[in-house]
Protein backbone atom coordinates (compact mmCIF):
# COMPACT_ATOMS: atom_id res chain seq x y z
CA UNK A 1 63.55 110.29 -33.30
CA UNK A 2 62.30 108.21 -36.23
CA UNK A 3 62.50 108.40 -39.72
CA UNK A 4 59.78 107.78 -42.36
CA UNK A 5 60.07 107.98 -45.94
CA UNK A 6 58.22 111.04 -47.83
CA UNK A 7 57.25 112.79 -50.61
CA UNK A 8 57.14 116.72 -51.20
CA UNK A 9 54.89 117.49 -53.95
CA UNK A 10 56.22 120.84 -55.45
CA UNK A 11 53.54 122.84 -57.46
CA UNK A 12 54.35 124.56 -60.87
CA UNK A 13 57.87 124.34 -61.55
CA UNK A 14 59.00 123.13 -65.34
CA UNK A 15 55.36 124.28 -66.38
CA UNK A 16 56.74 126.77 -69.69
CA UNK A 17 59.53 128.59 -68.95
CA UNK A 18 59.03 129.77 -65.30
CA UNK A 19 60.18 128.55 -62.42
CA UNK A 20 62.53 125.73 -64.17
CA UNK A 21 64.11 123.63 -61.46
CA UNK A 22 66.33 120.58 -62.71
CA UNK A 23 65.61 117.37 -61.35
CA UNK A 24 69.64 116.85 -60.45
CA UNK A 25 69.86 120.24 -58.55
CA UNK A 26 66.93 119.69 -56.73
CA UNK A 27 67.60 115.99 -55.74
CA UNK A 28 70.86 118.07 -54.13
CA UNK A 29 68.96 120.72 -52.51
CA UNK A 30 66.74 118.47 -50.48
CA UNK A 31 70.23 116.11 -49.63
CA UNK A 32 71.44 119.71 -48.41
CA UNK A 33 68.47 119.81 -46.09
CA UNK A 34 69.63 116.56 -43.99
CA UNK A 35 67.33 114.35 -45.88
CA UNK A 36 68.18 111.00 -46.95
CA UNK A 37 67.87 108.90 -50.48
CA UNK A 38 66.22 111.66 -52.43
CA UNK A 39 65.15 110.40 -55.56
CA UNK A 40 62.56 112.47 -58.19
CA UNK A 41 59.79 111.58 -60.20
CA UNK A 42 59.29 112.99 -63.42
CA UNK A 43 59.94 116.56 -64.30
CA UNK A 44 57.15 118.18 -62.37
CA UNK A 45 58.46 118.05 -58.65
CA UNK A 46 57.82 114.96 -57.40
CA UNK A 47 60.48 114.44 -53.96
CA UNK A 48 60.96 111.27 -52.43
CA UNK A 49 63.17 111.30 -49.09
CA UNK A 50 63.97 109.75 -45.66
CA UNK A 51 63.43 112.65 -42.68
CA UNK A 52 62.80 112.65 -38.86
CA UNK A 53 61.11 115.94 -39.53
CA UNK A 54 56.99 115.47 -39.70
CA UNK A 55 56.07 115.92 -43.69
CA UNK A 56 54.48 119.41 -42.84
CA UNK A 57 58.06 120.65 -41.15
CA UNK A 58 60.31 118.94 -44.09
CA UNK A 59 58.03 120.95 -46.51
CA UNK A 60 58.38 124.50 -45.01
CA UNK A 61 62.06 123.75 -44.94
CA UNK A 62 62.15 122.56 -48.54
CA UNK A 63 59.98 125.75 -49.78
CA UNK A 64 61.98 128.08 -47.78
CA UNK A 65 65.23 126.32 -49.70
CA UNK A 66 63.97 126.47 -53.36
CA UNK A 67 63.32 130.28 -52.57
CA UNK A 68 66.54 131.16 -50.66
CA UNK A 69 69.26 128.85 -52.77
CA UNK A 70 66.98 128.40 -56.31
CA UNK A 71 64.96 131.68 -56.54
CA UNK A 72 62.62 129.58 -56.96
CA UNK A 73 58.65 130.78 -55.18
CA UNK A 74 56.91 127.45 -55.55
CA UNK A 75 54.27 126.23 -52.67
CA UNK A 76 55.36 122.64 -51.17
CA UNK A 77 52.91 120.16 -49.76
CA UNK A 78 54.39 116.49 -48.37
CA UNK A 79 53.05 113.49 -47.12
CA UNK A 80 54.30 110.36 -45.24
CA UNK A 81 54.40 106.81 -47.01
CA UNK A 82 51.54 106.12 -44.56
CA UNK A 83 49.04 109.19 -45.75
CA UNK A 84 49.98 107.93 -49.74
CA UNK A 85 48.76 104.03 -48.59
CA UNK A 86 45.97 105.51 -47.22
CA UNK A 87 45.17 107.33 -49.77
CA UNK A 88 45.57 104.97 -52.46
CA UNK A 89 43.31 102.13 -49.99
CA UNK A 90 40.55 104.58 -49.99
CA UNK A 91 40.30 105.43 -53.79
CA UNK A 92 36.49 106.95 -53.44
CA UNK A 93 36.35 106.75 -57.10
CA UNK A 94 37.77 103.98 -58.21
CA UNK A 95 34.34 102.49 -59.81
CA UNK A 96 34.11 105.53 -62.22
CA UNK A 97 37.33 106.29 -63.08
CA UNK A 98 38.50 104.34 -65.93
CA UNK A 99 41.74 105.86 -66.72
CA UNK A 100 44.66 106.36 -64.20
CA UNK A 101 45.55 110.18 -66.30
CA UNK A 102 42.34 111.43 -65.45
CA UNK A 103 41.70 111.13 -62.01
CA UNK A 104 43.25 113.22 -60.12
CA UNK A 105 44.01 113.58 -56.10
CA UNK A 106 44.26 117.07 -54.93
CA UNK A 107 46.69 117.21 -51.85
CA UNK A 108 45.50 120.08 -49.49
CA UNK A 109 47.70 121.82 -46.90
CA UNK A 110 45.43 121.62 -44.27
CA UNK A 111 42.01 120.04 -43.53
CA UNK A 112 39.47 122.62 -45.19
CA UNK A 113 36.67 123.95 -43.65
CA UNK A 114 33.73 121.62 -44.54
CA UNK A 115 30.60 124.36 -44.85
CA UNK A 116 32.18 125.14 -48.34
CA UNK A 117 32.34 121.87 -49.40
CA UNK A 118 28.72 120.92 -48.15
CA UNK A 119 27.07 124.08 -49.77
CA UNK A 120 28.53 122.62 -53.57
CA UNK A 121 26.01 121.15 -56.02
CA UNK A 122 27.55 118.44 -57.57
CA UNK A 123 25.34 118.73 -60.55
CA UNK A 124 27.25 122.08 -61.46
CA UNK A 125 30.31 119.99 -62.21
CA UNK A 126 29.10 117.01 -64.45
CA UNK A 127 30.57 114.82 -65.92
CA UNK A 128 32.95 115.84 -63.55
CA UNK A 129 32.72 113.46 -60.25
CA UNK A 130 34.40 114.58 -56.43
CA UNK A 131 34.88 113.14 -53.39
CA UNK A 132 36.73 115.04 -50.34
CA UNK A 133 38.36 112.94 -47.39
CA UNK A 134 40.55 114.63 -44.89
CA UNK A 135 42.84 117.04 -46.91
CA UNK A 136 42.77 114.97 -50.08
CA UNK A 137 39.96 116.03 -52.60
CA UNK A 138 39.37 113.29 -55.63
CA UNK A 139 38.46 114.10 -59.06
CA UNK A 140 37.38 112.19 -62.22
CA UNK A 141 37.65 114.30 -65.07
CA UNK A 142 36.43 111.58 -68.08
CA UNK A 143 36.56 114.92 -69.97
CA UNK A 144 40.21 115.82 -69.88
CA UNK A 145 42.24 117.44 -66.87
CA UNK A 146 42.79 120.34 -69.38
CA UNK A 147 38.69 121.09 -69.73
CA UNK A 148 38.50 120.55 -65.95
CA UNK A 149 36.57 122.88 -63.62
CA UNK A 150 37.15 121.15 -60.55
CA UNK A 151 40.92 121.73 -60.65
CA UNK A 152 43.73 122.93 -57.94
CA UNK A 153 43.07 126.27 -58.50
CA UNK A 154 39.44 125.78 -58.14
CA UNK A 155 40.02 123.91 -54.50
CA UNK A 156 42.12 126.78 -53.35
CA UNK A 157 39.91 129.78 -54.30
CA UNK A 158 36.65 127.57 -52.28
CA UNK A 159 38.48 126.66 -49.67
CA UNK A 160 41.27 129.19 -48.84
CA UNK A 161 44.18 126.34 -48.35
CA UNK A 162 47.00 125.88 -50.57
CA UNK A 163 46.44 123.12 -53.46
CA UNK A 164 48.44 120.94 -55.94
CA UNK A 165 47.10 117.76 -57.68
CA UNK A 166 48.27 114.75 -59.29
CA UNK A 167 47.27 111.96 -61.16
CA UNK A 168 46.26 108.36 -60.17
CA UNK A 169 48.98 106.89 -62.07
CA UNK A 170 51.90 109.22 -60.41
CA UNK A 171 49.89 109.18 -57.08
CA UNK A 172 50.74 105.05 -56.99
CA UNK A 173 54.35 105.39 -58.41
CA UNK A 174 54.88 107.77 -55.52
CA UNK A 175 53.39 105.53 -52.86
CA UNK A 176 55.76 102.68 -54.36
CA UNK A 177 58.87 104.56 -54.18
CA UNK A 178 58.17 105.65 -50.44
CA UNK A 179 58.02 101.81 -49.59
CA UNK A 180 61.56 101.15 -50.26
């Protein structure tokens, strides 16, 4: 079986005082798992790994873990070095968005239903900008990510998947670690 290098994208740990997961211990927990040269990114659970598992299997087993070993109930989304490249090659909005902090890519769990999607006026969201490929939704917030209506939660309420989001800048750090 092959291996490809991934990243699990854990959503709302170190956010206040819940759900507080060192970087160290969790590094360990995913080693624990079978998967190879784990290495974080920042504080706010960013994974990077070598598995033979798909990214969907490596992040049930990696949710199930930070419940069973951490106490930790935090939903886990991953993706393969190949989904970040593609990703970051298709950047919808990369003619508006100015600044790297602001734009955001929201990583679905599964490919959404489109009907909710097509029935959304994007007029209701200015200045805020969108663009939905696959299960990847892009945002430009010029605004601020904290005045954002078009955020995670948003996604998941519409569309009825499980949502987390980060931004441009983190989004390309992640898709250079995964190369190596």
């Amino acid at each position: 079986m092959s291996t490809s290098r991934q990243v699990a994208l854990l959503r709302g740990i170190n956010v206040g005082k819940n759900k507080q997961v060192p970087m160290a211990a969790l590094r360990e927990l995913v080693e624990s798992l079978g998967f190879e040269d784990v290495k974080t990114h920042l504080r706010s659970g960013n994974v990077v790994y070598t598995a033979s598992a798909t990214p969907a299997a490596a992040a049930k087993k990696i949710e199930a873990a930070l419940g069973k070993d951490m106490g930790v109930k935090a939903a886990v989304i991953a993706r393969s070095h190949d989904d970040l490249a593609a990703i970051v090659k298709s950047d919808p909005l990369g003619d508006v968005a100015g600044n790297p902090s602001l734009y955001l890519v929201t990583f679905l769990s599964e490919k959404p239903k489109t009907k909710p999607l097509k029935d959304l006026d994007p007029g209701e969201f200015t200045p805020e900008v969108f663009k939905h490929d696959g299960r990847e939704i892009y945002t430009w917030s010029p605004d601020g990510v904290r005045n954002a209506k078009l955020t995670y939660q948003y996604w998941e309420k519409l569309l009825g998947v499980t949502a987390t989001a980060r931004n441009w800048r983190t989004v390309t750090k992640l898709l250079d670690m995964t190369s190596t």
